[in-house]
N, C-alpha and C. Protein backbone atom coordinates (compact mmCIF):
# COMPACT_ATOMS: atom_id res chain seq x y z
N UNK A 1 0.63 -3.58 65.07
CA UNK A 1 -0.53 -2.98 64.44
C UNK A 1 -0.22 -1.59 63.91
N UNK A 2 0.23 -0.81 64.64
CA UNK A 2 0.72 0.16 64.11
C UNK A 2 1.47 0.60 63.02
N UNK A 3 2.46 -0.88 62.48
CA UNK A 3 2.99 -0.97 60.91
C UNK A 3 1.92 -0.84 59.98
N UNK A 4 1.12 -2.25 60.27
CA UNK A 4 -0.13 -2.30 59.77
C UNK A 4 -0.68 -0.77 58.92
N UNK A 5 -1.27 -0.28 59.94
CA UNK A 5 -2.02 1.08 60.20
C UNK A 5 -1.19 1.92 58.66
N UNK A 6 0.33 2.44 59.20
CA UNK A 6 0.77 3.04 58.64
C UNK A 6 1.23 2.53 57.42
N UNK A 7 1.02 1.56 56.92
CA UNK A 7 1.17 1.14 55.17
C UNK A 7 -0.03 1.18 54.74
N UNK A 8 -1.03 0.99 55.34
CA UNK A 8 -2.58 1.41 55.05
C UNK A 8 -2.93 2.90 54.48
N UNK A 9 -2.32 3.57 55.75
CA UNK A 9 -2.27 5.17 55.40
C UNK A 9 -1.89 5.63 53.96
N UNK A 10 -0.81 4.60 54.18
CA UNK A 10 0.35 4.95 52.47
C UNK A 10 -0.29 4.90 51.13
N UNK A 11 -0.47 3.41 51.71
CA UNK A 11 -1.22 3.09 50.54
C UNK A 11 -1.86 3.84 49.46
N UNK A 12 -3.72 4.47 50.55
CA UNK A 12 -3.95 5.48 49.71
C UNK A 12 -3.49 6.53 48.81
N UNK A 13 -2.66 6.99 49.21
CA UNK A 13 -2.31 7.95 48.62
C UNK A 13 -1.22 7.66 47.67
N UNK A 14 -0.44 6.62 47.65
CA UNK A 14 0.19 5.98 46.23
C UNK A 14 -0.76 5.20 45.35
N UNK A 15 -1.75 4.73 45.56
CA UNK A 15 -2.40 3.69 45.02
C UNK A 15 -3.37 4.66 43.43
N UNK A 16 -3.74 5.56 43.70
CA UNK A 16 -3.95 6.81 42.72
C UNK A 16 -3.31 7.02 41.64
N UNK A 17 -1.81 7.95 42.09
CA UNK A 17 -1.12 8.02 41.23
C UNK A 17 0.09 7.02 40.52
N UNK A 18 -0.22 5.74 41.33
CA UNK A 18 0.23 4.73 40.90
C UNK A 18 -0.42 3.85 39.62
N UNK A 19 -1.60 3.94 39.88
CA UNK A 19 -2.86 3.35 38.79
C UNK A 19 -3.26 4.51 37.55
N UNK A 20 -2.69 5.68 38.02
CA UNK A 20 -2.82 6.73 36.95
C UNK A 20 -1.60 5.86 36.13
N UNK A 21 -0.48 6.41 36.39
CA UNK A 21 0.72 6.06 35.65
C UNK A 21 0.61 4.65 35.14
N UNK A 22 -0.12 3.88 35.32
CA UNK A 22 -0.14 2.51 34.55
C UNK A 22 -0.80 2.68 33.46
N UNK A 23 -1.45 3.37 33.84
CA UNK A 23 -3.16 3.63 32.78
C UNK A 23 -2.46 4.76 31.55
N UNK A 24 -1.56 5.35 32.00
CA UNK A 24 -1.29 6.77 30.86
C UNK A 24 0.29 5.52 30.03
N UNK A 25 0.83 4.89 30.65
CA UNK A 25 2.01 3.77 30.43
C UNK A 25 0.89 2.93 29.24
N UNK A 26 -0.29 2.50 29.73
CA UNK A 26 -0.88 1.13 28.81
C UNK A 26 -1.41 2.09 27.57
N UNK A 27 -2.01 3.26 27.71
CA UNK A 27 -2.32 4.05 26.43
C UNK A 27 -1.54 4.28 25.26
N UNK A 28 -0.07 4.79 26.34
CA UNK A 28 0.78 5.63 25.51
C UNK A 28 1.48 4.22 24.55
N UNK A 29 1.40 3.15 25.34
CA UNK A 29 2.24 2.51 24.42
C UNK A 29 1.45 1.69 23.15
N UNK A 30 0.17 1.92 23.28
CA UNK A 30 -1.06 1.19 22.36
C UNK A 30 -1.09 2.54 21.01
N UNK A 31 -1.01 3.50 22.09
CA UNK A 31 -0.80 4.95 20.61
C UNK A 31 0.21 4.77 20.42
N UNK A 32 1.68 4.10 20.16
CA UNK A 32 2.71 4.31 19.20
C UNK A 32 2.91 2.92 18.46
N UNK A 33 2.58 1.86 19.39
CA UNK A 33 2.48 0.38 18.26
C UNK A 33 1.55 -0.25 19.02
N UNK A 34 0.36 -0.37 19.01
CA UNK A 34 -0.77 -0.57 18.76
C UNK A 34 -0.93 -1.03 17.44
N UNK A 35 -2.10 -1.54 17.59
CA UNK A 35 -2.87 -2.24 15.89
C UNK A 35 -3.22 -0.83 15.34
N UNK A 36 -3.33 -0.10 15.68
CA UNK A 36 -4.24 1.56 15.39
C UNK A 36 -3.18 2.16 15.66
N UNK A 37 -2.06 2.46 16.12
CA UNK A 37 -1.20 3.41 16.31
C UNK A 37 -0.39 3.78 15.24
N UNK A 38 0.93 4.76 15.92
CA UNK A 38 1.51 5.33 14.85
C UNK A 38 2.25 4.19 13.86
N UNK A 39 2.97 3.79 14.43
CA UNK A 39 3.48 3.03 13.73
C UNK A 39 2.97 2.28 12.67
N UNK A 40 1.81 1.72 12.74
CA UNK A 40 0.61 1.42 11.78
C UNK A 40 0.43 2.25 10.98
N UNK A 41 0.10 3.38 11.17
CA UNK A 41 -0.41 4.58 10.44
C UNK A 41 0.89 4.89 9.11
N UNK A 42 1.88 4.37 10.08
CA UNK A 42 2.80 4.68 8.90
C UNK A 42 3.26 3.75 7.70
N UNK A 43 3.22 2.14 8.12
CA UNK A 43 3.04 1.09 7.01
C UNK A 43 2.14 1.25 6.55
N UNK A 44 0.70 1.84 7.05
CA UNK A 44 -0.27 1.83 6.55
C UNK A 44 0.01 3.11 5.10
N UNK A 45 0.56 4.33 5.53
CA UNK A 45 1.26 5.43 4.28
C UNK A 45 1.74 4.95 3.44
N UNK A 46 2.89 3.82 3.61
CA UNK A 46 3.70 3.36 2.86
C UNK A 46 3.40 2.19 1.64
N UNK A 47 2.04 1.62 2.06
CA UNK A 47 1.22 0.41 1.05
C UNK A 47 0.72 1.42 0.60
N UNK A 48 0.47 2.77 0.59
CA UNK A 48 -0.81 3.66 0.21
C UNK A 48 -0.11 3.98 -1.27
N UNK A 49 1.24 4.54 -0.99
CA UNK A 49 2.14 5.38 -1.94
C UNK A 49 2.51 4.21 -2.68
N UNK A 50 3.03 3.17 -2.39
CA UNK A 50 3.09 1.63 -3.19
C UNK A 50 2.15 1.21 -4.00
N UNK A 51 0.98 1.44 -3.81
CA UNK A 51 -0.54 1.20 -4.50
C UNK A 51 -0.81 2.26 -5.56
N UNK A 52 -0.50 3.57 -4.87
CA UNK A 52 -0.21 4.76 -5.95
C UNK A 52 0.30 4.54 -6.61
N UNK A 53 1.72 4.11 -6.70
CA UNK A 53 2.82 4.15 -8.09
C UNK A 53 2.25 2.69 -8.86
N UNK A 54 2.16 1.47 -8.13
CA UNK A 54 1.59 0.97 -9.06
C UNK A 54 0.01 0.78 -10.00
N UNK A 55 -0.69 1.66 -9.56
CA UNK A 55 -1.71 2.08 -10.48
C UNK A 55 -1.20 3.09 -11.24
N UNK A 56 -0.42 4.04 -11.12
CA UNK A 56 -0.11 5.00 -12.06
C UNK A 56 0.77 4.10 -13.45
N UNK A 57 1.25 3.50 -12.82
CA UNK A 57 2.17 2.48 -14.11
C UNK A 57 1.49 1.58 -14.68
N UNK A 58 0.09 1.39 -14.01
CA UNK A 58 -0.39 0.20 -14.62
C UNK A 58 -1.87 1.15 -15.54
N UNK A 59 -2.23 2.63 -15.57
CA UNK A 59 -2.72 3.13 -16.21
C UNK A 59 -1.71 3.68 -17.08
N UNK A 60 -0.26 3.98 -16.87
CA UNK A 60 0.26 4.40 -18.54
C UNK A 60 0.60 2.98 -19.12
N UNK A 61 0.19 1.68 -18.76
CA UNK A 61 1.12 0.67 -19.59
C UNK A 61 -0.39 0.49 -20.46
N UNK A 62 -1.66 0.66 -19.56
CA UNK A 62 -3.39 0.14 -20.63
C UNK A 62 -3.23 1.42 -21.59
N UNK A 63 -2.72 2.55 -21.05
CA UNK A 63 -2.69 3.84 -22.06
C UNK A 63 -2.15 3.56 -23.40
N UNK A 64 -1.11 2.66 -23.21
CA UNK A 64 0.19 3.06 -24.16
C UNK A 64 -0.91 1.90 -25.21
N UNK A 65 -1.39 0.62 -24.46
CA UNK A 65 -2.23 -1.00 -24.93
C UNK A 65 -3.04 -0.08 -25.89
N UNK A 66 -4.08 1.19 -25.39
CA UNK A 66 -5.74 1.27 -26.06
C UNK A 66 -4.87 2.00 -27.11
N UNK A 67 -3.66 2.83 -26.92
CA UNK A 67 -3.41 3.45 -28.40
C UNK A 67 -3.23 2.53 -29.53
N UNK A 68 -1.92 1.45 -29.18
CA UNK A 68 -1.91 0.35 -30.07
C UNK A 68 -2.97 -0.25 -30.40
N UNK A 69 -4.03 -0.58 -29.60
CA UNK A 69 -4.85 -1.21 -30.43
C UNK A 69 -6.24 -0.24 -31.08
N UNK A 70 -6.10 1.19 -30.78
CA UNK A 70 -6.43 2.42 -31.77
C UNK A 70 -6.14 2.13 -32.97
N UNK A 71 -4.84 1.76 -33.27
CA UNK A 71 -4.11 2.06 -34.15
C UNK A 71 -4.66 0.52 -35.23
N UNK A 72 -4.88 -0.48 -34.81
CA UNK A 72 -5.53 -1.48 -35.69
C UNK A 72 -7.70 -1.59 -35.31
N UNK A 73 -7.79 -0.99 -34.80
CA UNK A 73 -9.65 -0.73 -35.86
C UNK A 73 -9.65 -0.84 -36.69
N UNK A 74 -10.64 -1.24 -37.32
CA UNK A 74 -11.14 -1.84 -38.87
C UNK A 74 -11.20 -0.65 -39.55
N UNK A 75 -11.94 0.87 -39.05
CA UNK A 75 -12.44 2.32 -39.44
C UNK A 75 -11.14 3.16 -39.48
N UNK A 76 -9.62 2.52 -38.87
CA UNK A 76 -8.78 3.20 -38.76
C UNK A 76 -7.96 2.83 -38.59
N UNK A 77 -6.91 1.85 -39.59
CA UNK A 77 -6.26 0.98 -39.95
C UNK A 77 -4.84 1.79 -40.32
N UNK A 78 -4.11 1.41 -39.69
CA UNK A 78 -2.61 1.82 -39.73
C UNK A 78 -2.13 0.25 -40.40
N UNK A 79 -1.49 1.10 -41.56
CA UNK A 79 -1.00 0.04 -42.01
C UNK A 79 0.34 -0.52 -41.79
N UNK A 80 1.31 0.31 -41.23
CA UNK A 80 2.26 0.38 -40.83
C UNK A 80 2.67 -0.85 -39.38
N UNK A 81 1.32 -0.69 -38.28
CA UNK A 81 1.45 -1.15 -37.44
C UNK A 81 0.33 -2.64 -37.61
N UNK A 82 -0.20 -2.59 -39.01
CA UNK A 82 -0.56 -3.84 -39.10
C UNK A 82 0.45 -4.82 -39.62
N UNK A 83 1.51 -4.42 -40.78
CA UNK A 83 2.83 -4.98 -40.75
C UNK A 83 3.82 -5.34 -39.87
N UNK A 84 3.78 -4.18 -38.64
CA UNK A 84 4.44 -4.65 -37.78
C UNK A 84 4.03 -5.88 -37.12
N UNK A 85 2.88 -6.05 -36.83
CA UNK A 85 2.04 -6.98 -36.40
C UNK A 85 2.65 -8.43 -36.96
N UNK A 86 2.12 -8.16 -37.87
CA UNK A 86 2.43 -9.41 -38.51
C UNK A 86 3.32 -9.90 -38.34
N UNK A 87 4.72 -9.52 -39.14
CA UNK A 87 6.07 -9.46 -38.81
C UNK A 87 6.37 -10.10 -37.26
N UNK A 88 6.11 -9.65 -36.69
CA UNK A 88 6.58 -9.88 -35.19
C UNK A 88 5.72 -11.49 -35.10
N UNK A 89 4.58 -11.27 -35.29
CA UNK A 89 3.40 -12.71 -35.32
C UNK A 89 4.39 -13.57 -35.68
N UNK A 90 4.27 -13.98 -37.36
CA UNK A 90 4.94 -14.54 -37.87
C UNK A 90 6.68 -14.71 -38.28
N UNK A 91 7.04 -13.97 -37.70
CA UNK A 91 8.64 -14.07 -37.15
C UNK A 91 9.14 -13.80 -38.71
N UNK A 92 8.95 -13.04 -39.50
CA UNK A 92 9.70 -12.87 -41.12
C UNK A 92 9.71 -11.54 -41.34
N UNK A 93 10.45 -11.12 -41.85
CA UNK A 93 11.05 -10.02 -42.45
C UNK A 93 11.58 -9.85 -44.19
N UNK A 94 11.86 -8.88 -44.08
CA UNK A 94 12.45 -9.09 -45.94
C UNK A 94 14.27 -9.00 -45.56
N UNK A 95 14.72 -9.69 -46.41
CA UNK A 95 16.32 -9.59 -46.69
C UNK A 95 16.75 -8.94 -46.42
N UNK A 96 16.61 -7.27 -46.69
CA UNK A 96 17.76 -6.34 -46.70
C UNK A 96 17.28 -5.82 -45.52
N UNK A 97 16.30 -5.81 -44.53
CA UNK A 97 15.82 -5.05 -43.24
C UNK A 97 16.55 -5.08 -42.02
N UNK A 98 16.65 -4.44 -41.07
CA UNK A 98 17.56 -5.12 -39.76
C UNK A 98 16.51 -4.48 -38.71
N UNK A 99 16.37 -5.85 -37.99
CA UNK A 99 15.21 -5.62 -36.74
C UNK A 99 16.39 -5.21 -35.05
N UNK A 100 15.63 -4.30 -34.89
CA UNK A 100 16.23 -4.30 -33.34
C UNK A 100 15.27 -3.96 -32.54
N UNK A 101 15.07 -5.14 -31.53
CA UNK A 101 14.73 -5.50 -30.66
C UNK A 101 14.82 -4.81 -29.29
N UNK A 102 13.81 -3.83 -28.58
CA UNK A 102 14.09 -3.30 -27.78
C UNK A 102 13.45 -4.24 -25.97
N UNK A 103 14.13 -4.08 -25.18
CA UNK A 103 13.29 -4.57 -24.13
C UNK A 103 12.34 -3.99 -23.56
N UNK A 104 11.34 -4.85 -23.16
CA UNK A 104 10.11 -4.74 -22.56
C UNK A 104 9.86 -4.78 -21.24
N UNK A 105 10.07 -3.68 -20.72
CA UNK A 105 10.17 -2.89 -19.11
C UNK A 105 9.09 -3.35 -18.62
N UNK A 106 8.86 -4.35 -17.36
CA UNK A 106 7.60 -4.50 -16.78
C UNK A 106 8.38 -4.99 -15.03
């Protein structure tokens, strides 16, 4: 009985800072990969800046679209880029011209 007794005694007084340290162990590891933690926080940065660059590229590519099609309005007719138009449409050119073809970055 007296073993008894004295692991009883013990007990208390580990059983505290034993259940602390589990409890600060189950937090700490939910704050660094957790669904909400850091680690999250940081894929979560990284779709943010990904989403950034591609809206910024996808407002200069409509930028570059509303000028070109500025440029053919009925009130403000480029004639230049209505030839081009065409041309490219209908795949013809004149004889002595030389087309070069640049690529189209997307």
């Amino acid at each position: 009985m007296g073993l008894l007794n004295e692991v009883r005694l013990r007990a208390r007084y580990i059983v505290g800072p034993v259940l602390c340290l589990v409890l600060v162990g189950y937090f700490s590891y939910h704050l660094v990969s957790g669904e909400r933690g850091f680690i999250a926080l940081l894929q979560l940065n990284q779709q943010i800046q990904k989403a950034k660059a591609s809206a910024a590229f996808l407002a200069n590519e409509r930028a570059e679209i509303e000028s070109r099609v500025a440029l053919m309005r009925p009130d403000h007719l480029d004639h230049d880029m209505l030839a081009e138009q065409a041309r490219r449409m209908l795949g013809i050119g004149h004889p002595d011209e030389v087309v070069i073809f640049f690529p189209t970055i997307k």
